[in-house]
Protein backbone atom coordinates (compact mmCIF):
# COMPACT_ATOMS: atom_id res chain seq x y z
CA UNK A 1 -13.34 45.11 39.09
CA UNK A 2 -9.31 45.62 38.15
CA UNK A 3 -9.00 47.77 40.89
CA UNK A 4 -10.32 45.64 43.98
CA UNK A 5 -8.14 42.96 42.24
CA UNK A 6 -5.23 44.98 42.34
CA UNK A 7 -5.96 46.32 45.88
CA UNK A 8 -6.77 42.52 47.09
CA UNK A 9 -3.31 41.83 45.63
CA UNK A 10 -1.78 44.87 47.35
CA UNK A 11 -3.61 43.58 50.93
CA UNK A 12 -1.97 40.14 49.95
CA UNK A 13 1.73 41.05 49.11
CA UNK A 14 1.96 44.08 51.33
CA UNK A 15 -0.90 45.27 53.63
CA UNK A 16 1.44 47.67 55.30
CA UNK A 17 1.51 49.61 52.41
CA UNK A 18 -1.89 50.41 51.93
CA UNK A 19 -2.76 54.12 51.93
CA UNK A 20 -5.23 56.01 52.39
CA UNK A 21 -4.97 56.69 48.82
CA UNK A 22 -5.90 53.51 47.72
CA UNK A 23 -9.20 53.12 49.31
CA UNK A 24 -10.11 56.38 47.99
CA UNK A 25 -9.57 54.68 44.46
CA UNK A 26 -11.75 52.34 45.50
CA UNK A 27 -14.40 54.85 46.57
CA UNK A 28 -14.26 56.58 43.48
CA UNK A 29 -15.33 53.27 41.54
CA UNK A 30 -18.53 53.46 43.89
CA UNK A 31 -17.52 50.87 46.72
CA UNK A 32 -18.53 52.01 50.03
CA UNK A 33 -16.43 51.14 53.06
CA UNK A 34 -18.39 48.41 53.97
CA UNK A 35 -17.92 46.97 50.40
CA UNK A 36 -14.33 47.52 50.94
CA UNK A 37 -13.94 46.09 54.51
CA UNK A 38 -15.57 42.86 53.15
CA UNK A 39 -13.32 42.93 50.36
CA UNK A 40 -10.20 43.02 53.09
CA UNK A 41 -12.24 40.38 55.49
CA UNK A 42 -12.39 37.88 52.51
CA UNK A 43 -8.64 38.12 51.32
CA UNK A 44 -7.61 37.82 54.81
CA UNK A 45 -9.78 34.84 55.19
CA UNK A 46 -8.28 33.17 52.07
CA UNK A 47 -4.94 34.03 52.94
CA UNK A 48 -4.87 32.40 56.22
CA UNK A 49 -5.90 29.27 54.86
């Protein structure tokens, strides 16, 4: 759970810094891409609020 938090901070502060790197962290904590696409929809959707 730390880890989408962190990466859903990361998205927030600084989406151009995201990596491929960092969605292989979240891979290796079983989310699958679709997991982690609506993890990026939902903090975009918040953010624009």
């Amino acid at each position: 759970m730390r880890s989408i938090l962190e990466f859903a901070e990361k998205v927030t502060l600084a989406a151009y810094t995201v990596q491929p790197s960092d969605l292989d962290l979240l891979r290796s904590h079983g989310l699958d891409d679709e997991t982690i696409f609506d993890v990026v929809e939902i903090v975009g959707f918040f953010n624009s609020a």
